[in-house]
PDB file of N, CA and C in Angstrom:
ATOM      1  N   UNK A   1       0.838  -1.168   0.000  1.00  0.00           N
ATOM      2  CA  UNK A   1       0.000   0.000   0.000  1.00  0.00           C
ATOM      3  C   UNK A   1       0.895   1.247   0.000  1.00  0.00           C
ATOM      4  N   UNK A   2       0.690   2.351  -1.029  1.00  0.00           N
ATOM      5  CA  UNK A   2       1.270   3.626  -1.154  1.00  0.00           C
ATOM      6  C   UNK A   2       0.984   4.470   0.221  1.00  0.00           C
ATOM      7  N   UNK A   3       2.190   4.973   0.643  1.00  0.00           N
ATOM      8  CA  UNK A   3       2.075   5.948   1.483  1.00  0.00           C
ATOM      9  C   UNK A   3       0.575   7.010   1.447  1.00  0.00           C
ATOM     10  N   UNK A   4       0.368   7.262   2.573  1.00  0.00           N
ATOM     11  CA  UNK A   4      -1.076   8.264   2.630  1.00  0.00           C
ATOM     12  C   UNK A   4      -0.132   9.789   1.621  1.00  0.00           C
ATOM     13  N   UNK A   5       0.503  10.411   2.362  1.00  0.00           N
ATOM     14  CA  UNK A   5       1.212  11.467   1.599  1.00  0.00           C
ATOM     15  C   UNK A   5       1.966  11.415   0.727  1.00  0.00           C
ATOM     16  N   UNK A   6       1.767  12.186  -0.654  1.00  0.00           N
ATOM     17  CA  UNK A   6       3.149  11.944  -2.116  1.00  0.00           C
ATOM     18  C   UNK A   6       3.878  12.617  -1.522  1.00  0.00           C
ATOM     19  N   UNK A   7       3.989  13.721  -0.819  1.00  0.00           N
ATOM     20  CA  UNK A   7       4.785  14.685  -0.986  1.00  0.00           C
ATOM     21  C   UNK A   7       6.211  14.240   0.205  1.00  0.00           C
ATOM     22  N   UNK A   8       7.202  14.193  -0.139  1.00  0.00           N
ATOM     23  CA  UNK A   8       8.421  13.825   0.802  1.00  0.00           C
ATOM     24  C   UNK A   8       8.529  14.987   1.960  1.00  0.00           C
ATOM     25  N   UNK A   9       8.870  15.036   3.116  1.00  0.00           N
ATOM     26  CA  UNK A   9       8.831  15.036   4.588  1.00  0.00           C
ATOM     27  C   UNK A   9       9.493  16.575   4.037  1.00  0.00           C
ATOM     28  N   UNK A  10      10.612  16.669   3.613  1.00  0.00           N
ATOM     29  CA  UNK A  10      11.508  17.897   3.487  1.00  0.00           C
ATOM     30  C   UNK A  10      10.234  19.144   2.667  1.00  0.00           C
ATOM     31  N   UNK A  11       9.864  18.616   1.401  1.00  0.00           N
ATOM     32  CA  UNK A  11       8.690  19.861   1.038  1.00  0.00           C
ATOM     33  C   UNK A  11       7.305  20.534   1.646  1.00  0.00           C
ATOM     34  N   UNK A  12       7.358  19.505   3.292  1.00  0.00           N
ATOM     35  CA  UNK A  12       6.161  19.940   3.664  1.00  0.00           C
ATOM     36  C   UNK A  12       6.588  21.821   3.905  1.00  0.00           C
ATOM     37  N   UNK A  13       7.226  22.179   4.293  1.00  0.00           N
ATOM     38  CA  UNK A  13       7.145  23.792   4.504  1.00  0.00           C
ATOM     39  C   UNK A  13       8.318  24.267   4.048  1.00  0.00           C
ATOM     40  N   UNK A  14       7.493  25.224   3.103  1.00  0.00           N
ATOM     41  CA  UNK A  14       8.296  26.410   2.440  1.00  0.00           C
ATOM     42  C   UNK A  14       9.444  26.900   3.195  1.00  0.00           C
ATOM     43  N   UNK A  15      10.831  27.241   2.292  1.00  0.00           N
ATOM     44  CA  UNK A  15      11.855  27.637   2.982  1.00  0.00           C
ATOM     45  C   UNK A  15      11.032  28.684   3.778  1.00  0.00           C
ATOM     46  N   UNK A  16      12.087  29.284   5.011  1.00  0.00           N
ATOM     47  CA  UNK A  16      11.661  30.311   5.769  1.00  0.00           C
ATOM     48  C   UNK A  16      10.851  30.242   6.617  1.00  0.00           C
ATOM     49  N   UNK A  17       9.723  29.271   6.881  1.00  0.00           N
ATOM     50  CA  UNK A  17       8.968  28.882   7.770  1.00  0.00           C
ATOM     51  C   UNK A  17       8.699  28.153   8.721  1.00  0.00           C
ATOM     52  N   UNK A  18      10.001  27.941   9.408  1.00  0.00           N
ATOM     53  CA  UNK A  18       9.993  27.236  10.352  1.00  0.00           C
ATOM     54  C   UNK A  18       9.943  27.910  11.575  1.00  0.00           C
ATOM     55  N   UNK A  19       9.534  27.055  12.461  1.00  0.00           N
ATOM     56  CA  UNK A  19       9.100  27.354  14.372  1.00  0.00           C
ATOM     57  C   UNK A  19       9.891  28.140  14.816  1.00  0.00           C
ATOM     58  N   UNK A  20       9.390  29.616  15.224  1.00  0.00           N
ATOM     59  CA  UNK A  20      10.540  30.048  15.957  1.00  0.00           C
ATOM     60  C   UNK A  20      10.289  29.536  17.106  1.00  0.00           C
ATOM     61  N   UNK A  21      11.933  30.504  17.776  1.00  0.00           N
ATOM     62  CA  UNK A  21      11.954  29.178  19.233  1.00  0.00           C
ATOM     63  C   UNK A  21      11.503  30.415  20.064  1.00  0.00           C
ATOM     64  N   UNK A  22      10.661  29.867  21.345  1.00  0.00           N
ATOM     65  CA  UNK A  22      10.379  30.491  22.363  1.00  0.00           C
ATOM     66  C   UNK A  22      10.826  31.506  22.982  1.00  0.00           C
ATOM     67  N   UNK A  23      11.071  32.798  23.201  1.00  0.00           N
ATOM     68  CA  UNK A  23      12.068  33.506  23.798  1.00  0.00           C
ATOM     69  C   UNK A  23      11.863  33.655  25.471  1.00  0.00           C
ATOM     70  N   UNK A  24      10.592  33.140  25.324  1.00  0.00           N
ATOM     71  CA  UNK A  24      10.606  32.463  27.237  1.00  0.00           C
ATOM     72  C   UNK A  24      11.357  31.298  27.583  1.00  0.00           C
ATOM     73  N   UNK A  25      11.272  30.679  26.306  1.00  0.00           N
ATOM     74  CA  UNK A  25      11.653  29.563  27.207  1.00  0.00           C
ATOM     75  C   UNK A  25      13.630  29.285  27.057  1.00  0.00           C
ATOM     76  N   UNK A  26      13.931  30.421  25.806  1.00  0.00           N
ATOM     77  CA  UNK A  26      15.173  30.694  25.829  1.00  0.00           C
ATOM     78  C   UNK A  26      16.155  31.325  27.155  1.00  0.00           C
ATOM     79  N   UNK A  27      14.843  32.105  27.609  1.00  0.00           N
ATOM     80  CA  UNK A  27      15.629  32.901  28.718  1.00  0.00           C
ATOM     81  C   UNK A  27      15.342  31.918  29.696  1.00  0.00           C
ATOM     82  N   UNK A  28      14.548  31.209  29.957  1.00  0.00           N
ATOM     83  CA  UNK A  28      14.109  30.239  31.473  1.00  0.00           C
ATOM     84  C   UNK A  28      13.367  31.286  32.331  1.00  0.00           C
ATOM     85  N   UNK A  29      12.605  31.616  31.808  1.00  0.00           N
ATOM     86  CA  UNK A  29      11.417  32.572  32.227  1.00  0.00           C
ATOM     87  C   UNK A  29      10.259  31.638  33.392  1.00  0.00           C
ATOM     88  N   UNK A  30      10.418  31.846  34.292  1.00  0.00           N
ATOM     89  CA  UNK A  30       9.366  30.603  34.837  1.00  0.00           C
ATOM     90  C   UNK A  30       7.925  31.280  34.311  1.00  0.00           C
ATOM     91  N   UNK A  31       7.621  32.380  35.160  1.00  0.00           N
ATOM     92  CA  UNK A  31       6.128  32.691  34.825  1.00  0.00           C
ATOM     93  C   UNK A  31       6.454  34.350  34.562  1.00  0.00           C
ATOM     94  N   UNK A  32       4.805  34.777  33.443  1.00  0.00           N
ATOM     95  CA  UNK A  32       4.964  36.073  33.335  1.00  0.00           C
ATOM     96  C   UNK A  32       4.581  37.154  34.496  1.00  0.00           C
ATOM     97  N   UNK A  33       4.815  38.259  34.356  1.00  0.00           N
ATOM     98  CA  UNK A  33       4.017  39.106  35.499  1.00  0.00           C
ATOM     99  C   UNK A  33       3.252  40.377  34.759  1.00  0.00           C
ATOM    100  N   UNK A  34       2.145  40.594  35.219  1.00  0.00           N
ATOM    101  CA  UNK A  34       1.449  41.791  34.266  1.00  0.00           C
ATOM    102  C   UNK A  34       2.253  42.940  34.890  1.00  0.00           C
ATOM    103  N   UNK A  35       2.704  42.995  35.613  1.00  0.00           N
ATOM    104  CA  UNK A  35       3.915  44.398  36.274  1.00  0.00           C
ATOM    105  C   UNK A  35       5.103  44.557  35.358  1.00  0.00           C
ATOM    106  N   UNK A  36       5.246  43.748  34.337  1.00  0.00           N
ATOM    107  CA  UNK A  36       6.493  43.784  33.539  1.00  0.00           C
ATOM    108  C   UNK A  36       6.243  44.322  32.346  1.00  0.00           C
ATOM    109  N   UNK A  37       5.758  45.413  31.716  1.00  0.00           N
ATOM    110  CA  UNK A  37       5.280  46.126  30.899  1.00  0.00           C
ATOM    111  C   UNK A  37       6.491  46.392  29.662  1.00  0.00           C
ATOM    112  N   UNK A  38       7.929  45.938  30.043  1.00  0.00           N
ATOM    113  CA  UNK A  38       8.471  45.854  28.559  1.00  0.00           C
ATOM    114  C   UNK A  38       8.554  44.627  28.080  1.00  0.00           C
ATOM    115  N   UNK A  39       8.200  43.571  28.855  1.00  0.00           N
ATOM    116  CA  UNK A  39       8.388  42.327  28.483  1.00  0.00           C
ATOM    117  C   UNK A  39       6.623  42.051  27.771  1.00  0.00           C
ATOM    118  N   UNK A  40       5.754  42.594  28.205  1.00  0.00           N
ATOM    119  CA  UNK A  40       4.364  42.430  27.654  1.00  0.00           C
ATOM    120  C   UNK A  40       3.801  43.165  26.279  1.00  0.00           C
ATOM    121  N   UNK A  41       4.573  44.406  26.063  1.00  0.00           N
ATOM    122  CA  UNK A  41       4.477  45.697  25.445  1.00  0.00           C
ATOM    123  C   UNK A  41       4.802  44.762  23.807  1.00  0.00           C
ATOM    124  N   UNK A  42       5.794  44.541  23.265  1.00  0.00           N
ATOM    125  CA  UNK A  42       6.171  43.449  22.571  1.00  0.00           C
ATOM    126  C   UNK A  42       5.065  42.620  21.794  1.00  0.00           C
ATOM    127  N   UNK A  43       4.101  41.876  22.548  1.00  0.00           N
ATOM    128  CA  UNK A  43       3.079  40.896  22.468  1.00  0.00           C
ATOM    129  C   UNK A  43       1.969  41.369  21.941  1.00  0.00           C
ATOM    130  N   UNK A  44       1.692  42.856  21.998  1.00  0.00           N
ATOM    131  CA  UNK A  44       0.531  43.685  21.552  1.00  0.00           C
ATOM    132  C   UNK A  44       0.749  44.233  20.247  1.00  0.00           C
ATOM    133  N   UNK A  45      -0.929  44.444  19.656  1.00  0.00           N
ATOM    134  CA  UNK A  45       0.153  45.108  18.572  1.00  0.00           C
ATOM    135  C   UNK A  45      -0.663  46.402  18.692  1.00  0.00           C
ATOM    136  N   UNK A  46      -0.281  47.230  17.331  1.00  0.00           N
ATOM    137  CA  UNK A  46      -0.796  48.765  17.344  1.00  0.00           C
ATOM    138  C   UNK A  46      -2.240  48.730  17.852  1.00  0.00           C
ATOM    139  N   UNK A  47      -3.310  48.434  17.546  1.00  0.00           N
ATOM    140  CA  UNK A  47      -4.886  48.246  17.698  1.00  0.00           C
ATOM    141  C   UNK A  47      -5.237  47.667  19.174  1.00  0.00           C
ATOM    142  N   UNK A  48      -3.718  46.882  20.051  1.00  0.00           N
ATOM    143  CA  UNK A  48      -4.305  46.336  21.354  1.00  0.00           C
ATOM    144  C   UNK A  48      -4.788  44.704  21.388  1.00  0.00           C
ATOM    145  N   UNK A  49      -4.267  44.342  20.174  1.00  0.00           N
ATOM    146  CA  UNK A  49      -4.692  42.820  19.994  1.00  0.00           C
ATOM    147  C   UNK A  49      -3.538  42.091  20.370  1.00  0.00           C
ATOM    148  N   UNK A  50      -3.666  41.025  21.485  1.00  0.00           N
ATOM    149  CA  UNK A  50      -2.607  40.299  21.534  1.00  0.00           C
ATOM    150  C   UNK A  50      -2.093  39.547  20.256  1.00  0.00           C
ATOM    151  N   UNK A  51      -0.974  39.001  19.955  1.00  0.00           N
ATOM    152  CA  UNK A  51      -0.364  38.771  18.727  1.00  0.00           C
ATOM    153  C   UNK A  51      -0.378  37.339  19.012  1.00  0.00           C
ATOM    154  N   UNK A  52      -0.455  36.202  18.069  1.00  0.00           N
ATOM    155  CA  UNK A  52      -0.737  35.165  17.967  1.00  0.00           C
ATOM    156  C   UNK A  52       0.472  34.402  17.986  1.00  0.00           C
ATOM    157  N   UNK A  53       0.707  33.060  18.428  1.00  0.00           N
ATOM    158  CA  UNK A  53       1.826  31.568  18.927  1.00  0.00           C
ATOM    159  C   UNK A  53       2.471  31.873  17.100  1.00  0.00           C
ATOM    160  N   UNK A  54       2.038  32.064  16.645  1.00  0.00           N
ATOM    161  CA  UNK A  54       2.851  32.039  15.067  1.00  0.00           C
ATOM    162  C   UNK A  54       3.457  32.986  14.758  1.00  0.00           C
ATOM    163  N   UNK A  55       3.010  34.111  14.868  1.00  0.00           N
ATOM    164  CA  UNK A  55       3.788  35.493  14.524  1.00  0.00           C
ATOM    165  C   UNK A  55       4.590  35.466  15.835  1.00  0.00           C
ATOM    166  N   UNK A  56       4.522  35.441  17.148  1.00  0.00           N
ATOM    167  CA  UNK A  56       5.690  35.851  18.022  1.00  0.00           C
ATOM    168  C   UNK A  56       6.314  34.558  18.418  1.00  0.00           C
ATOM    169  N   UNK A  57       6.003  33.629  17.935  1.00  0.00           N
ATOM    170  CA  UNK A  57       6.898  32.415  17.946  1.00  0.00           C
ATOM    171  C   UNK A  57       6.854  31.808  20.027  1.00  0.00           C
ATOM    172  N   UNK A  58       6.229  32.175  20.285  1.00  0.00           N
ATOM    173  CA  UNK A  58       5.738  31.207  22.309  1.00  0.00           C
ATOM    174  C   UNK A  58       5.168  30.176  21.814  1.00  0.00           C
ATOM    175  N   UNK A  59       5.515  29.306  22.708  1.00  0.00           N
ATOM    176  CA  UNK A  59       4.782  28.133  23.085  1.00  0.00           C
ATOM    177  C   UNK A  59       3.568  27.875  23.873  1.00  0.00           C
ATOM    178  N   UNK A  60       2.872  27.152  23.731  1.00  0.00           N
ATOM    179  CA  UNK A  60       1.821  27.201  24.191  1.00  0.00           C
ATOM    180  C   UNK A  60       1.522  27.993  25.712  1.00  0.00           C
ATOM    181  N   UNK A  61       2.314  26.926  26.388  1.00  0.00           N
ATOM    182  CA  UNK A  61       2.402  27.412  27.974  1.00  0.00           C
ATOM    183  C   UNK A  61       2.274  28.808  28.531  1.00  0.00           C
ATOM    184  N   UNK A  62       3.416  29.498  27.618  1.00  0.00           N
ATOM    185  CA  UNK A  62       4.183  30.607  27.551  1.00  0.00           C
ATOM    186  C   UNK A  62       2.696  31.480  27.367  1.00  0.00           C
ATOM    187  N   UNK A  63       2.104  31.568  25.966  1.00  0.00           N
ATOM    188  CA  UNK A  63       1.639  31.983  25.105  1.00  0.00           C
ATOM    189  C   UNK A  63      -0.073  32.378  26.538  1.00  0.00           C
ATOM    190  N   UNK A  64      -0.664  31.133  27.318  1.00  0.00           N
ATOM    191  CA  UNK A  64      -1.120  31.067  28.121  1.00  0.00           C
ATOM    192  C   UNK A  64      -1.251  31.926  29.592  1.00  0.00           C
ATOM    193  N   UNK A  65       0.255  32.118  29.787  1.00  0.00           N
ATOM    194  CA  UNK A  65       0.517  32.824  30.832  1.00  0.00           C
ATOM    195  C   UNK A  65       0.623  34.278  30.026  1.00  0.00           C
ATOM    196  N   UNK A  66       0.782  34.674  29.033  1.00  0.00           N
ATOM    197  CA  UNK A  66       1.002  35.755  28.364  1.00  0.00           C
ATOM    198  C   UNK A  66      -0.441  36.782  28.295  1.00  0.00           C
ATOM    199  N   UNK A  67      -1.005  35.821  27.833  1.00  0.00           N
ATOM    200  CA  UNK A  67      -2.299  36.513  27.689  1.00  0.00           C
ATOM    201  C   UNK A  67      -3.383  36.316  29.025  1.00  0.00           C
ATOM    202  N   UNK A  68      -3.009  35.877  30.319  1.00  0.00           N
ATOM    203  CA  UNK A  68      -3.774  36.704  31.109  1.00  0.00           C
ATOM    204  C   UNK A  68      -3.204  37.610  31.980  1.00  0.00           C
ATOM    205  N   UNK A  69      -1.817  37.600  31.798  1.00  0.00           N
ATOM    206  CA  UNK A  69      -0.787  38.703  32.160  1.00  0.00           C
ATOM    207  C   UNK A  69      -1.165  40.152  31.628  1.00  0.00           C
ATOM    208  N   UNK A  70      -1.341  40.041  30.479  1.00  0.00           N
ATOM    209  CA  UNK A  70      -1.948  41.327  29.394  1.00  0.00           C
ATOM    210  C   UNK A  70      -3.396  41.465  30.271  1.00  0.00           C
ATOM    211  N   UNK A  71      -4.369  40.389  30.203  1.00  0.00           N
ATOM    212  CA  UNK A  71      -5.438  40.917  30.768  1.00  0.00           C
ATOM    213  C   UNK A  71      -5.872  41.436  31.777  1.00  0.00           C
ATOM    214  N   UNK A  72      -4.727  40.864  33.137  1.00  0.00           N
ATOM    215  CA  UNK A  72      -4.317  41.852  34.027  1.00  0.00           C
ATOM    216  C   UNK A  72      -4.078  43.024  34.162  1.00  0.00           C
ATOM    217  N   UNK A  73      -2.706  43.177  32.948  1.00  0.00           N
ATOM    218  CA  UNK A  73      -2.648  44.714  33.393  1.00  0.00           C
ATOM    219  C   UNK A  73      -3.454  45.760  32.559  1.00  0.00           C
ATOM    220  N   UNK A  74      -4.343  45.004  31.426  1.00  0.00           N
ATOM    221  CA  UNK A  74      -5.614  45.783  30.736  1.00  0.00           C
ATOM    222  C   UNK A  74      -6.126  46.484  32.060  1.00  0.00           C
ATOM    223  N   UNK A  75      -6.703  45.782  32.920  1.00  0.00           N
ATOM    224  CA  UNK A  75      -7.981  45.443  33.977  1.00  0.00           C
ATOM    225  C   UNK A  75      -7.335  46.897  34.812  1.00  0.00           C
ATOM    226  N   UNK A  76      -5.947  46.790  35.301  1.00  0.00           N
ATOM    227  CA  UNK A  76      -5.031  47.259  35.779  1.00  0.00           C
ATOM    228  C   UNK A  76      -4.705  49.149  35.339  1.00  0.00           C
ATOM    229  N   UNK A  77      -5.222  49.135  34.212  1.00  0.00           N
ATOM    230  CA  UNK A  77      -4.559  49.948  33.182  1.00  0.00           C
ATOM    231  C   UNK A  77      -3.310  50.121  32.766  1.00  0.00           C
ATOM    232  N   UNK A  78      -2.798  49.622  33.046  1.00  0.00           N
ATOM    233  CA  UNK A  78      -0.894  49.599  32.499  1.00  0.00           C
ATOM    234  C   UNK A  78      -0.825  49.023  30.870  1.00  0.00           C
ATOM    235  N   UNK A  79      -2.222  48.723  30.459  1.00  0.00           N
ATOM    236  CA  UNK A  79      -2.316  48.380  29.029  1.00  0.00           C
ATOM    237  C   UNK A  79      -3.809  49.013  28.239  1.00  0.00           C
ATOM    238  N   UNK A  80      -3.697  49.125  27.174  1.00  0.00           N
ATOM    239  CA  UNK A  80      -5.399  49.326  26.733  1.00  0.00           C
ATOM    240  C   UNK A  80      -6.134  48.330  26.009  1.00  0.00           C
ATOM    241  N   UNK A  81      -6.914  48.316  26.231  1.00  0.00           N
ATOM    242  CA  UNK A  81      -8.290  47.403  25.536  1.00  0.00           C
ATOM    243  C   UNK A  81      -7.925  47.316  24.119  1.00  0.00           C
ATOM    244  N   UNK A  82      -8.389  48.469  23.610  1.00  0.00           N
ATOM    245  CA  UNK A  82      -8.407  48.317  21.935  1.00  0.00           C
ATOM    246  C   UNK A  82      -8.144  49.689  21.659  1.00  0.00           C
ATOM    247  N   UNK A  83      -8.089  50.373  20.492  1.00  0.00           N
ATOM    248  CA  UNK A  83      -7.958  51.329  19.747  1.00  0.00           C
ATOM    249  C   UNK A  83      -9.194  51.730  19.421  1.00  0.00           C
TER     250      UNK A  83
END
């Protein structure tokens, strides 16, 4: 029986698109804090939308603690809602 996929393992993704690596988990970041406003500032973008596991390259975990860190310091005001 033919393999389920034609396509060989190496063409699944376009040069350039591979996983970036975590920069939490580069530094050994245990947990975030919504008091850390240059480390959160980063994660937002112009409009106030947190930025997504693909464009800023976190891991799940990370990505988890990130965004209720932000919603903290929304709540907090040290961040804004939306635009």
């Amino acid at each position: 029986m033919p393999p389920v996929c034609m396509v060989p393992p190496e063409k699944h993704h376009r040069p350039g698109q591979e996983r970036k690596a975590c920069s939490f988990c580069e530094k050994n970041v245990g947990g975030v804090d919504y008091k850390d406003y240059p480390l959160l500032k980063p994660h937002v973008d112009y409009f106030g939308n947190i930025r997504n596991r693909s464009r800023t390259g976190t891991c799940l975990q990370h990505q988890k603690m990130l965004k209720t860190a932000i919603e903290r310091a929304r709540f907090m005001g040290m961040l804004a809602y939306r635009k």
